[in-house]
N, C-alpha and C. Protein backbone atom coordinates (compact mmCIF):
# COMPACT_ATOMS: atom_id res chain seq x y z
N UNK A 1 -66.94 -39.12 60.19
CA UNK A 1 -66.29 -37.97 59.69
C UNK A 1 -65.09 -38.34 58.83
N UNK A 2 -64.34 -39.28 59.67
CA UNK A 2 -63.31 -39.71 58.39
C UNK A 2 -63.25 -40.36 57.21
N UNK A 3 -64.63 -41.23 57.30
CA UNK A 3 -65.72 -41.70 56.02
C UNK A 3 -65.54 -40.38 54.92
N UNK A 4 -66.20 -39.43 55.65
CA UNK A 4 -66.79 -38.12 54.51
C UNK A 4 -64.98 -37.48 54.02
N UNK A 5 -64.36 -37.63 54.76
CA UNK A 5 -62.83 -36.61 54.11
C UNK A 5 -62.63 -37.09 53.20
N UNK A 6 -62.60 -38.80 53.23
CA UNK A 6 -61.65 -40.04 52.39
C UNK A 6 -62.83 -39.83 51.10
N UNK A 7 -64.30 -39.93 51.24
CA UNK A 7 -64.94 -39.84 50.11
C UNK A 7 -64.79 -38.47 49.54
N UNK A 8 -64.48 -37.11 50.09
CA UNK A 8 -64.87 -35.90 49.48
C UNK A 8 -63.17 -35.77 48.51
N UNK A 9 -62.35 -36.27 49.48
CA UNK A 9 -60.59 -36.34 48.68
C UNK A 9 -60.49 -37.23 47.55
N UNK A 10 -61.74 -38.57 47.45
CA UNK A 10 -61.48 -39.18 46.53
C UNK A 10 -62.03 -38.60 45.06
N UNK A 11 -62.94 -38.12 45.93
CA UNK A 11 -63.79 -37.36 44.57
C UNK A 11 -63.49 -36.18 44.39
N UNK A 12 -62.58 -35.51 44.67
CA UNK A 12 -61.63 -34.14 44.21
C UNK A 12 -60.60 -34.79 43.27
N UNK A 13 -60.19 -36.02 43.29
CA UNK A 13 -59.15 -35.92 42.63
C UNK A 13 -59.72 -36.49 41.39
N UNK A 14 -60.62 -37.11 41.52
CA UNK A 14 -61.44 -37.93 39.96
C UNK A 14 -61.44 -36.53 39.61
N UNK A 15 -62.15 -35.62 40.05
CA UNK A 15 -62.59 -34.25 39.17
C UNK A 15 -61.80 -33.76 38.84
N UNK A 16 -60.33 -33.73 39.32
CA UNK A 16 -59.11 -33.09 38.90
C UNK A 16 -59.00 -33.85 37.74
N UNK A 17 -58.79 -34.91 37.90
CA UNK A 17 -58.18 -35.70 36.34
C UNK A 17 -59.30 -35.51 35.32
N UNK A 18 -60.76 -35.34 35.63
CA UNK A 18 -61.37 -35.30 34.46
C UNK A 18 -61.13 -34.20 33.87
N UNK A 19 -61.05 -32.98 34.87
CA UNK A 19 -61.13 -31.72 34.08
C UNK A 19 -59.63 -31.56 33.34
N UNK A 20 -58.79 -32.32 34.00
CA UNK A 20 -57.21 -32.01 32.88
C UNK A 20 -57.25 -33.39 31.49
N UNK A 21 -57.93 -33.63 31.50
CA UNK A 21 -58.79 -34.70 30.34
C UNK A 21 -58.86 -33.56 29.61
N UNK A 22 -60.10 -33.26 30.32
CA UNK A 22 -61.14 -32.37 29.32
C UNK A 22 -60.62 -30.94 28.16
N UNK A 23 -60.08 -30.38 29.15
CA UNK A 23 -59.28 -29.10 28.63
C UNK A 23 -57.96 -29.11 27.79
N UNK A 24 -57.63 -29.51 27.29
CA UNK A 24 -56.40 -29.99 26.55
C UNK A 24 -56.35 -28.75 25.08
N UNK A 25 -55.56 -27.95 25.10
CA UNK A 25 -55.68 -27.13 24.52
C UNK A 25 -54.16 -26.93 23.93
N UNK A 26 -54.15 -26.52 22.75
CA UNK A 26 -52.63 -26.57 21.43
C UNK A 26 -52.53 -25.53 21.32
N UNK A 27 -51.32 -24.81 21.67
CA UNK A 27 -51.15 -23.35 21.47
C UNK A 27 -49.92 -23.16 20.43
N UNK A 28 -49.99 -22.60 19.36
CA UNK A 28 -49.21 -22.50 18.22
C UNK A 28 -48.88 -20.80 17.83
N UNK A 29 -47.88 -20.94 18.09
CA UNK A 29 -46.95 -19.53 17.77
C UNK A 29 -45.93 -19.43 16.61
N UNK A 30 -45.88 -18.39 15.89
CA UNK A 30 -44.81 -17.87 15.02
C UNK A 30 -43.77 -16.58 15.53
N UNK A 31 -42.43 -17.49 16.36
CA UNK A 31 -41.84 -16.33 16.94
C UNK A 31 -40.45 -15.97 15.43
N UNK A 32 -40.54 -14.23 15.26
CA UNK A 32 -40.16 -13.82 14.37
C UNK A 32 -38.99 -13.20 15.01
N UNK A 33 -37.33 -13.05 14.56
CA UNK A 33 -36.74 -12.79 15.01
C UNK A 33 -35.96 -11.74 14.17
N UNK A 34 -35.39 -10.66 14.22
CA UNK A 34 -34.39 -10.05 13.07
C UNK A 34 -33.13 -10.64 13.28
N UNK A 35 -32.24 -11.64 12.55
CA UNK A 35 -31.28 -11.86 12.73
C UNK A 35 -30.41 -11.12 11.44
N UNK A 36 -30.25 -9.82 11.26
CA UNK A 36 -29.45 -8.81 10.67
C UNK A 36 -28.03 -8.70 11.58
N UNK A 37 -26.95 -8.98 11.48
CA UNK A 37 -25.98 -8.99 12.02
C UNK A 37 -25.71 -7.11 12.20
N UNK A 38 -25.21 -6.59 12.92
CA UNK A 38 -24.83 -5.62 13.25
C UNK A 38 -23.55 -5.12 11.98
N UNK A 39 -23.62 -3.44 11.46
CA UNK A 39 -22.89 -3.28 10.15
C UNK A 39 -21.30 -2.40 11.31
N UNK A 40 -20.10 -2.82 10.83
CA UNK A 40 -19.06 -2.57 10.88
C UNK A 40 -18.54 -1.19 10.26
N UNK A 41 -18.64 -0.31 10.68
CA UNK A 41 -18.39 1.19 10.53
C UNK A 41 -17.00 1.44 10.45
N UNK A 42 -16.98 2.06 9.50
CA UNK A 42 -15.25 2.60 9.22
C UNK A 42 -14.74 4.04 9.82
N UNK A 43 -13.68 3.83 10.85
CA UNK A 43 -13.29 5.05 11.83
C UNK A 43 -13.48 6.38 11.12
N UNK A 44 -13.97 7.25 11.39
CA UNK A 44 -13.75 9.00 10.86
C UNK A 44 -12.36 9.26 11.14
N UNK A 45 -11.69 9.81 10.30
CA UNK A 45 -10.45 10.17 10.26
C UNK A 45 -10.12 11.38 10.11
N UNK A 46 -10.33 12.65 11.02
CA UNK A 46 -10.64 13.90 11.22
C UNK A 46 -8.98 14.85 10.78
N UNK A 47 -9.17 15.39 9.81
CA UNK A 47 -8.24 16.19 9.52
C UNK A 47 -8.69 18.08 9.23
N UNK A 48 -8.53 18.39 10.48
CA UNK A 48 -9.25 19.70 10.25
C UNK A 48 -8.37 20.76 9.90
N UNK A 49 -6.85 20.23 9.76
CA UNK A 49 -5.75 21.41 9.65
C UNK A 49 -5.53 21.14 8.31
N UNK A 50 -5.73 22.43 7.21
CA UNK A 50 -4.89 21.99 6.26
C UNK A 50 -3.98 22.25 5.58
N UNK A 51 -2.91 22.60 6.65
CA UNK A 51 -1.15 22.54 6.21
C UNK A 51 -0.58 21.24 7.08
N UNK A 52 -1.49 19.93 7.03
CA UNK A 52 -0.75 19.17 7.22
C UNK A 52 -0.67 18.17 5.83
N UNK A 53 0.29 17.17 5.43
CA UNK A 53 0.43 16.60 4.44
C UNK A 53 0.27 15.21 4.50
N UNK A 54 -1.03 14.65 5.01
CA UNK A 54 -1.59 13.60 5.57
C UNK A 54 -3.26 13.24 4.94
N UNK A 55 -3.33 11.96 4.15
CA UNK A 55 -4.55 11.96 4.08
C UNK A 55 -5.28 10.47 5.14
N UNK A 56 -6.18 10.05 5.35
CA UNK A 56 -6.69 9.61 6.07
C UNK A 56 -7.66 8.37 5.47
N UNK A 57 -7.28 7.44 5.47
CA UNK A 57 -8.36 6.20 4.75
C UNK A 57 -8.95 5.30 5.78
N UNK A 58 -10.09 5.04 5.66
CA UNK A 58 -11.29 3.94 6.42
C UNK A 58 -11.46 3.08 5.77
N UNK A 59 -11.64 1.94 6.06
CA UNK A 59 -12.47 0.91 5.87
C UNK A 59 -12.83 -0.02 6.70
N UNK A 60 -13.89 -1.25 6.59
CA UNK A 60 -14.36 -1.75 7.31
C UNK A 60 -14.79 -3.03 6.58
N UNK A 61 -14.95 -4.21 7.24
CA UNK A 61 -15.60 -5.42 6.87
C UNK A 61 -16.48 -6.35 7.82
N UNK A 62 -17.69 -6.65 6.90
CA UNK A 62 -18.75 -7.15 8.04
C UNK A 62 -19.28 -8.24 7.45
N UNK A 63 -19.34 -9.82 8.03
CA UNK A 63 -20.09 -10.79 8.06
C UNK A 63 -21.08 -11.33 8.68
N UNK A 64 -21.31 -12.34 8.87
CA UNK A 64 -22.69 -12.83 10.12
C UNK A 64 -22.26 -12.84 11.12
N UNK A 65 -21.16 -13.21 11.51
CA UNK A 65 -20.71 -13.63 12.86
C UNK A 65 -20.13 -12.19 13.58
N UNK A 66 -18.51 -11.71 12.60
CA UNK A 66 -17.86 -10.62 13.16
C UNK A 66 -17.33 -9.66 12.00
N UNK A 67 -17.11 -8.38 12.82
CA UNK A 67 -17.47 -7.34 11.52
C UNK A 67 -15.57 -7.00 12.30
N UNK A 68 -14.93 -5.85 11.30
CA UNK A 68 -13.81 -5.26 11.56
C UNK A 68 -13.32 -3.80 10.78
N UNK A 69 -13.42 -3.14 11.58
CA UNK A 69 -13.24 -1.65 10.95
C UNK A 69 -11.51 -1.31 11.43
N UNK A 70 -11.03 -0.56 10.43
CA UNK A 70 -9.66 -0.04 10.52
C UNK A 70 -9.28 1.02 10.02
N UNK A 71 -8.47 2.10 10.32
CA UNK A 71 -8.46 3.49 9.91
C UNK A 71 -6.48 3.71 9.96
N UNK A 72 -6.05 3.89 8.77
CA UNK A 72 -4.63 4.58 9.08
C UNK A 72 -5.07 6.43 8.49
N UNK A 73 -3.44 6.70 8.70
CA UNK A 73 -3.22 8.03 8.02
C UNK A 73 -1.97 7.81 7.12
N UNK A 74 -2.03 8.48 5.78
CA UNK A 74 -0.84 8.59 5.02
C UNK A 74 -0.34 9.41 4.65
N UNK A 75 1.12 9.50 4.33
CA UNK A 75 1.41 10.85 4.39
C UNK A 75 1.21 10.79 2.38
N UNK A 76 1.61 12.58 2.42
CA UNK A 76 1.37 12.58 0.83
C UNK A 76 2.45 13.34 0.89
N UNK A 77 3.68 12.45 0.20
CA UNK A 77 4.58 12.78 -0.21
C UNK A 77 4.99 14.52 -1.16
N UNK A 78 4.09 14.48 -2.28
CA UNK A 78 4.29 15.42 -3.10
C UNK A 78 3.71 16.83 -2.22
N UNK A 79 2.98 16.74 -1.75
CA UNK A 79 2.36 17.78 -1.21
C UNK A 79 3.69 17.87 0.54
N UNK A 80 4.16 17.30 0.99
CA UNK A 80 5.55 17.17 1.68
C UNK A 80 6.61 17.83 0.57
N UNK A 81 6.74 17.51 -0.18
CA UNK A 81 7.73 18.46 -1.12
C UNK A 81 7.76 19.70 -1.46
N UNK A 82 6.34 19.94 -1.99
CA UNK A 82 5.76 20.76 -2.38
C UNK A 82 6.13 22.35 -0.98
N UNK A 83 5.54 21.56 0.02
CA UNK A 83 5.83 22.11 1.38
C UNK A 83 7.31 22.74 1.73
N UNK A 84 8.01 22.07 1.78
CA UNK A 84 9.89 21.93 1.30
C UNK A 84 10.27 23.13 0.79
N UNK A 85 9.59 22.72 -0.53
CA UNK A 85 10.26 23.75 -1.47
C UNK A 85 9.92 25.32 -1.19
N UNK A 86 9.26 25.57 -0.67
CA UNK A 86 8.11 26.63 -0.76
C UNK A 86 8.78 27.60 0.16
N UNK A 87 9.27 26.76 1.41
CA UNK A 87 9.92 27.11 2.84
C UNK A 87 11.53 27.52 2.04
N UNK A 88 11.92 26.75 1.45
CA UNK A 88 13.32 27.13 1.22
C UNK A 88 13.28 28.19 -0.02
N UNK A 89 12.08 28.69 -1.04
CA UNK A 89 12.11 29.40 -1.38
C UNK A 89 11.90 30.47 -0.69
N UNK A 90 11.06 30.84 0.18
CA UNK A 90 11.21 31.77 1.26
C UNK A 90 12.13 32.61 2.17
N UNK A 91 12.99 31.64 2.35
CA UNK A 91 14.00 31.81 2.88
C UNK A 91 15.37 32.08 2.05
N UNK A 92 15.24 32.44 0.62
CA UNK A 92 16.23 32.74 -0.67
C UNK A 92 16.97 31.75 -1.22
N UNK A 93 16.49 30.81 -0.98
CA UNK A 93 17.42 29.40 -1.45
C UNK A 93 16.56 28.98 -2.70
N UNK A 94 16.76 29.55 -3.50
CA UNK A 94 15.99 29.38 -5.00
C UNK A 94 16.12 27.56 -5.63
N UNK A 95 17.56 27.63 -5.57
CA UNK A 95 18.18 26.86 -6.41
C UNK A 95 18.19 25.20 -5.45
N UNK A 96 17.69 25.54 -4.21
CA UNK A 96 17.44 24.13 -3.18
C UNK A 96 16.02 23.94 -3.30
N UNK A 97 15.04 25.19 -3.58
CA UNK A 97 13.44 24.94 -3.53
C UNK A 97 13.64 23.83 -5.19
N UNK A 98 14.39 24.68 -6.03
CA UNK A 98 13.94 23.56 -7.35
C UNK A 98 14.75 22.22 -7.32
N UNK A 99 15.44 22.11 -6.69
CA UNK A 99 16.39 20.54 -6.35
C UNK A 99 15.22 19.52 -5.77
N UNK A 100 14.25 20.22 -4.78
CA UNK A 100 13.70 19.42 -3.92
C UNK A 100 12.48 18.92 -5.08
N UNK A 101 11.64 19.88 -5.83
CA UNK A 101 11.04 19.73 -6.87
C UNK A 101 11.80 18.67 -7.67
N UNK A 102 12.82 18.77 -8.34
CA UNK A 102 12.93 17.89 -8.81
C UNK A 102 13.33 16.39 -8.45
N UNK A 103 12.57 16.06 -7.62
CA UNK A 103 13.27 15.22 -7.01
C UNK A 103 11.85 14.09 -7.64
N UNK A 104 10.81 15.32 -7.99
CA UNK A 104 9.85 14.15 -8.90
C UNK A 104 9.90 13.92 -10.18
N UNK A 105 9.86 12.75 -10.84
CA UNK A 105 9.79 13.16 -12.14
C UNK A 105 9.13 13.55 -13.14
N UNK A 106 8.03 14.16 -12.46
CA UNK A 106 7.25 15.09 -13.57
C UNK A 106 8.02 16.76 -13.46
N UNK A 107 8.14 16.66 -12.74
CA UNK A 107 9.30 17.73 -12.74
C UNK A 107 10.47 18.28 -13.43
N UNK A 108 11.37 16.86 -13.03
CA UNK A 108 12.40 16.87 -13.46
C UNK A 108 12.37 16.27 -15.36
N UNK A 109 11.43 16.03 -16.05
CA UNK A 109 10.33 15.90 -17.57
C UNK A 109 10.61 17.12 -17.41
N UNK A 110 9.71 18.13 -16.94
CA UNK A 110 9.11 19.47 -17.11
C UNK A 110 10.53 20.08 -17.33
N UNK A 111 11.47 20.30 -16.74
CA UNK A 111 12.53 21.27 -16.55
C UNK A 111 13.76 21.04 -17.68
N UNK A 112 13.82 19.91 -17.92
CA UNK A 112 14.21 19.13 -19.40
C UNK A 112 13.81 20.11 -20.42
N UNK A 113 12.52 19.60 -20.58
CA UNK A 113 11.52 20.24 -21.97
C UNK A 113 12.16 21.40 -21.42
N UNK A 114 12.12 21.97 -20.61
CA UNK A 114 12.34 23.80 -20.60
C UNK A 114 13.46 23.98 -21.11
N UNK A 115 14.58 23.09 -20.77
CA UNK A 115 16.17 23.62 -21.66
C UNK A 115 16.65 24.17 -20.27
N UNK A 116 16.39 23.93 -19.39
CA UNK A 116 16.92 24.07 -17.83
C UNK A 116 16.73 23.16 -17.09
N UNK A 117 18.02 22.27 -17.07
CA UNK A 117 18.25 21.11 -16.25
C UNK A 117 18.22 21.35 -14.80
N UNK A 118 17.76 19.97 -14.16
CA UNK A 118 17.63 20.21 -12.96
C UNK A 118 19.20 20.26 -11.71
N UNK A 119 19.58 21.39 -10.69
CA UNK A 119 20.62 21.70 -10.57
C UNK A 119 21.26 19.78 -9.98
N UNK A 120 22.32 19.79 -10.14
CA UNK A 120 22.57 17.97 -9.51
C UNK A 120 23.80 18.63 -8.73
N UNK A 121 24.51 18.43 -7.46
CA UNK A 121 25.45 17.84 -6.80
C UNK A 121 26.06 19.61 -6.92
N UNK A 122 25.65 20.88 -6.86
CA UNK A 122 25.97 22.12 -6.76
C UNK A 122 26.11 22.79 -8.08
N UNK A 123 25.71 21.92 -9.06
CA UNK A 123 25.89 22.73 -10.34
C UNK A 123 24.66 23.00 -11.02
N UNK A 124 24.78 24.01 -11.57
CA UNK A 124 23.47 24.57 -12.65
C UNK A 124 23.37 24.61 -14.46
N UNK A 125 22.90 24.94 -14.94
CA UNK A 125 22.75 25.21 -16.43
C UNK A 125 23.64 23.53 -17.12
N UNK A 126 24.77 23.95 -17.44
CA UNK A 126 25.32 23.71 -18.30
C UNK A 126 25.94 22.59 -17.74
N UNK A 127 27.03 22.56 -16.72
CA UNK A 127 27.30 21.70 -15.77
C UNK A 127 26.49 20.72 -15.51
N UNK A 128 24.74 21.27 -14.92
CA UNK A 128 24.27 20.00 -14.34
C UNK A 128 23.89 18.75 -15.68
N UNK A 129 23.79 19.81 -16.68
CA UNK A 129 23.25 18.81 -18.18
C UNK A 129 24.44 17.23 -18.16
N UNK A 130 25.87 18.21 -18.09
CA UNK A 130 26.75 17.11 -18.40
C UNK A 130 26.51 16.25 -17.17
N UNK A 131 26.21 16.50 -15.92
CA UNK A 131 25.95 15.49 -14.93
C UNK A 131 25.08 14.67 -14.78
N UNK A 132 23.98 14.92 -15.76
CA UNK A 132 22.78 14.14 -15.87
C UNK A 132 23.25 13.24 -16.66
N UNK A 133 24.02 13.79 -17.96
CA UNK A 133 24.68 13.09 -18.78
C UNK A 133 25.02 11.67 -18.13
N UNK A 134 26.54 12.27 -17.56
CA UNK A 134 27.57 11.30 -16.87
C UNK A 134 27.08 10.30 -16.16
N UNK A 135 25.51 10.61 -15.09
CA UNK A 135 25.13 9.79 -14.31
C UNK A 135 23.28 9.42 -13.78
N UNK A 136 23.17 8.69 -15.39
CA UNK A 136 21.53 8.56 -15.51
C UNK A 136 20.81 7.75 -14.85
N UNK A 137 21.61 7.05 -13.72
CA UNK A 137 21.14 5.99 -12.74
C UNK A 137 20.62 6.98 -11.89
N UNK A 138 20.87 8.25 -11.41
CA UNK A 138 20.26 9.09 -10.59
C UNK A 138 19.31 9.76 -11.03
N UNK A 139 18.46 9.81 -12.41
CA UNK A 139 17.28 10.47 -12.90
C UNK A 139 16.46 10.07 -11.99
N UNK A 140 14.90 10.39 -11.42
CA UNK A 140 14.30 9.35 -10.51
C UNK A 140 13.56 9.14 -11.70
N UNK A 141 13.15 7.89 -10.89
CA UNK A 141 12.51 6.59 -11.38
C UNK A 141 10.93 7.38 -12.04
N UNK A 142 10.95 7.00 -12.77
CA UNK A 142 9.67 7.08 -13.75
C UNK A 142 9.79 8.47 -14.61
N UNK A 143 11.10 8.98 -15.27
CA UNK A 143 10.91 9.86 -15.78
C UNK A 143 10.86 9.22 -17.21
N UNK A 144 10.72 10.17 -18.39
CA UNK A 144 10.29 9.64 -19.82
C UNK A 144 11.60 9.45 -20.46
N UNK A 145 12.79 10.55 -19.77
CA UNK A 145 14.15 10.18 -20.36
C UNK A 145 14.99 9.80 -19.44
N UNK A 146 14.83 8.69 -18.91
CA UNK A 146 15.90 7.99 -18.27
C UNK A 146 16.26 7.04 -19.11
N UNK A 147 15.38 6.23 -19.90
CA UNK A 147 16.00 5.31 -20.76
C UNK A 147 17.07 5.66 -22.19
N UNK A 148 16.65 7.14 -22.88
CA UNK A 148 17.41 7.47 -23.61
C UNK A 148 18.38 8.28 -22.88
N UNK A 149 18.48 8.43 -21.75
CA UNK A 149 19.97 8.68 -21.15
C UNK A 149 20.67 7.76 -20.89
N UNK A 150 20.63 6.96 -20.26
CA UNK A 150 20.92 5.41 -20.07
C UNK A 150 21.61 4.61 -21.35
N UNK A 151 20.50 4.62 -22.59
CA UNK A 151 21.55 4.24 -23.53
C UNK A 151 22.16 5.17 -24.30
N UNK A 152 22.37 6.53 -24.05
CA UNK A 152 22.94 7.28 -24.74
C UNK A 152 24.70 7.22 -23.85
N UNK A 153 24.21 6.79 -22.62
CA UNK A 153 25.45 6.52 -21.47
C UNK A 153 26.19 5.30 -21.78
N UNK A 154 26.11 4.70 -22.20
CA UNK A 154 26.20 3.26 -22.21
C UNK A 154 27.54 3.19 -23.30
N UNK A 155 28.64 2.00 -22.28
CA UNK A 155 29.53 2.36 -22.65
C UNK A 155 29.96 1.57 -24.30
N UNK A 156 30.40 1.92 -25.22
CA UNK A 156 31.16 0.89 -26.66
C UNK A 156 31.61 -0.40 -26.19
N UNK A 157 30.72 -1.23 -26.72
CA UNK A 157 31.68 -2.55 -26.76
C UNK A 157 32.22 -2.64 -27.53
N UNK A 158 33.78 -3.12 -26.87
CA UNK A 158 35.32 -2.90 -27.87
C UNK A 158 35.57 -4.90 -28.21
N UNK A 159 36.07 -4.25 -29.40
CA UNK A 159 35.82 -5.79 -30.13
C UNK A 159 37.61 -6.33 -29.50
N UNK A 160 37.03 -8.12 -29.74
CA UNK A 160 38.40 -8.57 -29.21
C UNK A 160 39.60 -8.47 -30.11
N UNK A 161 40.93 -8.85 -30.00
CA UNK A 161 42.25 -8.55 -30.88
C UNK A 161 42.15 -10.00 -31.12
N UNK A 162 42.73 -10.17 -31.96
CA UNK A 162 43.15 -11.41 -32.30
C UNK A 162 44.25 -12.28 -31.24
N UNK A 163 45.19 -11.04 -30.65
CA UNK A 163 45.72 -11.58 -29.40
C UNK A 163 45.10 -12.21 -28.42
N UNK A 164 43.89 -11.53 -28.24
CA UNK A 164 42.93 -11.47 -26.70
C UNK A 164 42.16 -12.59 -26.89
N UNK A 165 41.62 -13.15 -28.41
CA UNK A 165 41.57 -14.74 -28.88
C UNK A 165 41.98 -15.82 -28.29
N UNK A 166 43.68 -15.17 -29.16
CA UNK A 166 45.20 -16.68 -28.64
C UNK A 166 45.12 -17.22 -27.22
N UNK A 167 45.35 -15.68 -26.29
CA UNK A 167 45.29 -15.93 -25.27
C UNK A 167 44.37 -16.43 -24.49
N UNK A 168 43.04 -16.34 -24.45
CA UNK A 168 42.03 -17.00 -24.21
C UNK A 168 41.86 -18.43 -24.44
N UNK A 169 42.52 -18.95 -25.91
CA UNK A 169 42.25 -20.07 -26.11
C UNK A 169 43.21 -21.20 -25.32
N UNK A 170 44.60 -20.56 -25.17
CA UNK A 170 45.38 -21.11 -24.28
C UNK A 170 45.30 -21.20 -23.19
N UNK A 171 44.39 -20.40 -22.43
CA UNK A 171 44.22 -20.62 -20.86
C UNK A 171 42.90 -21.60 -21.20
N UNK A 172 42.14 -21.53 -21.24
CA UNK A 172 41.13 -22.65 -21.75
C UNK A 172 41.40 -24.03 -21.83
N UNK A 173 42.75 -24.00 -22.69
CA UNK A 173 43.30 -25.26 -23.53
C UNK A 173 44.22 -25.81 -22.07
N UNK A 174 44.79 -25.37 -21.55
CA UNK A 174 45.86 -25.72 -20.22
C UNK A 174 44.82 -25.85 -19.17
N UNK A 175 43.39 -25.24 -18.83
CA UNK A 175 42.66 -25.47 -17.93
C UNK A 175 41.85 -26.75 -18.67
N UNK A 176 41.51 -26.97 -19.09
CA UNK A 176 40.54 -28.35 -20.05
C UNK A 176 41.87 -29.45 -19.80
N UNK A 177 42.88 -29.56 -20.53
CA UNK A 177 43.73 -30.57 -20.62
C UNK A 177 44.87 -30.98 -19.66
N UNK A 178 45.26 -29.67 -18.95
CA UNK A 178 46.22 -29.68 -18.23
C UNK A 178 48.19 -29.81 -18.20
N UNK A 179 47.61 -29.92 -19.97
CA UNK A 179 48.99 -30.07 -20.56
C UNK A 179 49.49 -28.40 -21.56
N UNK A 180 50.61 -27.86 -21.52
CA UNK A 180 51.31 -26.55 -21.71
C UNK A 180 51.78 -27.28 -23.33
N UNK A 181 51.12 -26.83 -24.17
CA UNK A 181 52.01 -27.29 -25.49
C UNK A 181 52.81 -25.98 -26.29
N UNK A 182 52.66 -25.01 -26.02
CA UNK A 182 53.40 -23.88 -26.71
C UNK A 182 53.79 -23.04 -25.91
């Protein structure tokens, strides 16, 4: 009996190895993958009221690896003024609604051309002209006549005396040499 185990085990395992001989089989695959990186979305910036003076910008940036979205709010100045003025005209303050207006300079252009200066420091008409006059560093910035106010402001250069020469040349002459000759 132990004859027949040792012969039936020997000859199971020949048959094992022949048949993993025999069967030898190549299995060949094409694994397809989407490697599309995921797209970076720019925040919604929800402004549903509109008496506020705020606009809202998105953007976003996306590569292979990492994407980055960012959202502020900004205010809008003119339309803030605009707001200003509107309230203080309401309330009978005529002459503060157009101060605040002019505080732009398409405005303060506009009210020029009209032959009605903009009011400056409590004065109107006539007054504020000479104050625009007197002080063109306060036009705001980007109007069309700040520069011909500016050099219309601009003070005479006064020529030297012939004294203001002498004297010059003598402090010069005692600072250079160190010696007082006259």
């Amino acid at each position: 009996m132990k004859q027949l185990l040792i012969i039936l085990a020997v000859f199971t395992v020949v048959s094992v190895t022949t048949d993993a001989k025999a069967e030898t089989n190549t299995v060949s695959s094409t694994v397809v993958t989407n490697s599309t990186p995921p797209t970076a979305n720019a925040p919604t910036i929800m402004n549903n009221n509109s008496d506020i003076c705020k606009v809202g910008v998105g953007a976003s940036v996306q590569n292979n690896i990492v994407g980055l979205a960012t959202g502020v709010v900004i205010d809008d100045e003119l339309c803030q003024k605009l707001k200003l003025s509107r309230s203080m005209y309401a309330y009978g303050m005529k002459v503060a609604a157009v101060s605040i207006l002019c505080q732009d300079p398409r405005v303060w252009d506009a009210m020029i051309d009209a032959g009605t200066p903009c009011p400056a420091k409590g004065s109107i008409g006539v007054e504020a002209a000479q104050y625009w006059s007197d002080n063109p560093d306060e036009i705001p910035d980007g109007s069309k006549y700040k520069d011909e106010y500016v050099v219309a402001n601009k003070p005479e250069p006064r020529e030297q005396s012939s004294e203001d020469e002498v004297l010059l040349f003598k402090t010069l002459f005692i600072i250079l040499t160190g010696i007082v000759l006259f």
